[in-house]
Protein backbone atom coordinates (compact mmCIF):
# COMPACT_ATOMS: atom_id res chain seq x y z
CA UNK A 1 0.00 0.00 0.00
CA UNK A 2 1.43 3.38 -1.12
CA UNK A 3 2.21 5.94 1.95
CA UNK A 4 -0.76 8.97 2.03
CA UNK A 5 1.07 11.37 4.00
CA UNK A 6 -1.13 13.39 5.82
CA UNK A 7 -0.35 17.13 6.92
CA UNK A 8 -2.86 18.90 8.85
CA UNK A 9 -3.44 22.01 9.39
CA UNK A 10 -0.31 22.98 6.36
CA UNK A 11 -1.82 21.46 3.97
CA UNK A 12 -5.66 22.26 4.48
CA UNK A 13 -7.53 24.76 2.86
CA UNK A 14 -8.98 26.60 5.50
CA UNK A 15 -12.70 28.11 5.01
CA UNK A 16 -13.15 30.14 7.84
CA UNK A 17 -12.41 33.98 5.74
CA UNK A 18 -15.05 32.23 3.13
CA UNK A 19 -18.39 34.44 3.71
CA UNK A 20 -20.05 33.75 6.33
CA UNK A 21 -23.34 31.88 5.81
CA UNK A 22 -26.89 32.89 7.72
CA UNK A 23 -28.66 30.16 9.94
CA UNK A 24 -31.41 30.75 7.47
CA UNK A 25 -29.22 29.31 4.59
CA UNK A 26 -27.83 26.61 6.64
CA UNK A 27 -31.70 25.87 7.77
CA UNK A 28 -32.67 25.84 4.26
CA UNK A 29 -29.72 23.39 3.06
CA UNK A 30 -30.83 21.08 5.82
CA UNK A 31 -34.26 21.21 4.52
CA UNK A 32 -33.16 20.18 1.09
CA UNK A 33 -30.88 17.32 2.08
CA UNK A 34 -33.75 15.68 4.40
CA UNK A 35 -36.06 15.89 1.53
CA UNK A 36 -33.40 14.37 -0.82
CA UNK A 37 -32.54 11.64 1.46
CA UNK A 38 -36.18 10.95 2.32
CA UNK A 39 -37.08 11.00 -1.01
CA UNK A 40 -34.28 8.90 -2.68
CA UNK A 41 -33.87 5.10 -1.31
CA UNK A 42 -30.19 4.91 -2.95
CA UNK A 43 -28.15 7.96 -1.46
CA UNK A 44 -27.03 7.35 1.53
CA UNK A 45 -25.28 11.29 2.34
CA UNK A 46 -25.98 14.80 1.35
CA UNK A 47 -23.96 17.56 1.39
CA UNK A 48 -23.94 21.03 0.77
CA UNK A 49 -21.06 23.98 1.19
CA UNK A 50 -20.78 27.43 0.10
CA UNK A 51 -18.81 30.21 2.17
CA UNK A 52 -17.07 29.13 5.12
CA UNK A 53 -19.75 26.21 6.31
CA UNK A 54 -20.71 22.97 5.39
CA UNK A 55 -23.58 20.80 6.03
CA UNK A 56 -23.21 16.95 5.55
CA UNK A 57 -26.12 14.93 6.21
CA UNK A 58 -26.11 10.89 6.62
CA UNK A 59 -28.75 8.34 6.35
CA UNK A 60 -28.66 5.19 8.37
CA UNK A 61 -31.21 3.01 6.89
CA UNK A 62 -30.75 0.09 9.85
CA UNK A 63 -31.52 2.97 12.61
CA UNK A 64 -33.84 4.92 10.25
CA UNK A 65 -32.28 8.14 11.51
CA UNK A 66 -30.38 10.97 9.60
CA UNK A 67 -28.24 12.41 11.12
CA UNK A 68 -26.60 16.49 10.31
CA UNK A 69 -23.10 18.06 10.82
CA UNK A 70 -22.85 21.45 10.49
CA UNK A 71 -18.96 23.07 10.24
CA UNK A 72 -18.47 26.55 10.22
CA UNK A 73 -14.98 27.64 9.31
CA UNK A 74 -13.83 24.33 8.52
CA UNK A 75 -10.50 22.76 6.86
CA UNK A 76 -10.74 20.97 4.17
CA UNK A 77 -7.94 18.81 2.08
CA UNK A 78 -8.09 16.46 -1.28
CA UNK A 79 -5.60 13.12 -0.78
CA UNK A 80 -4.94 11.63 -3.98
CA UNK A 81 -4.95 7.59 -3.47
């Protein structure tokens, strides 16, 4: 297995001077992504992120529960495999 190094914070983009998103908004994302996963048997995770938030929902089908993570002024990184 190839090495992934892994430098956090350096190598992170970091969202929190990204503009900063309402609870309205953030409300209204989570809205969408429960109707989406509701909705739509086969995803299993929405997510949405403008600004300097995200909002990642998950569905657990066993527990029938979805549960939402909201990060404001996050850090974010893409690892190539």
């Amino acid at each position: 297995m190839k090495t992934i190094e892994i430098n956090y914070p350096d190598n992170f983009f970091n969202f929190s001077n990204g503009v900063d998103v309402s609870n309205e908004d953030i409300e209204t994302a989570i809205e969408e992504g429960m109707r989406e996963l509701v909705d739509a048997r086969r995803n299993d995770y929405y997510i949405w992120s403008t600004g300097n938030t995200q909002v990642l929902l998950t569905k657990n089908i066993d527990l029938n529960v979805i549960n939402v993570t909201v990060s404001k002024n996050y850090k974010e990184d893409t690892i190539y495999l």
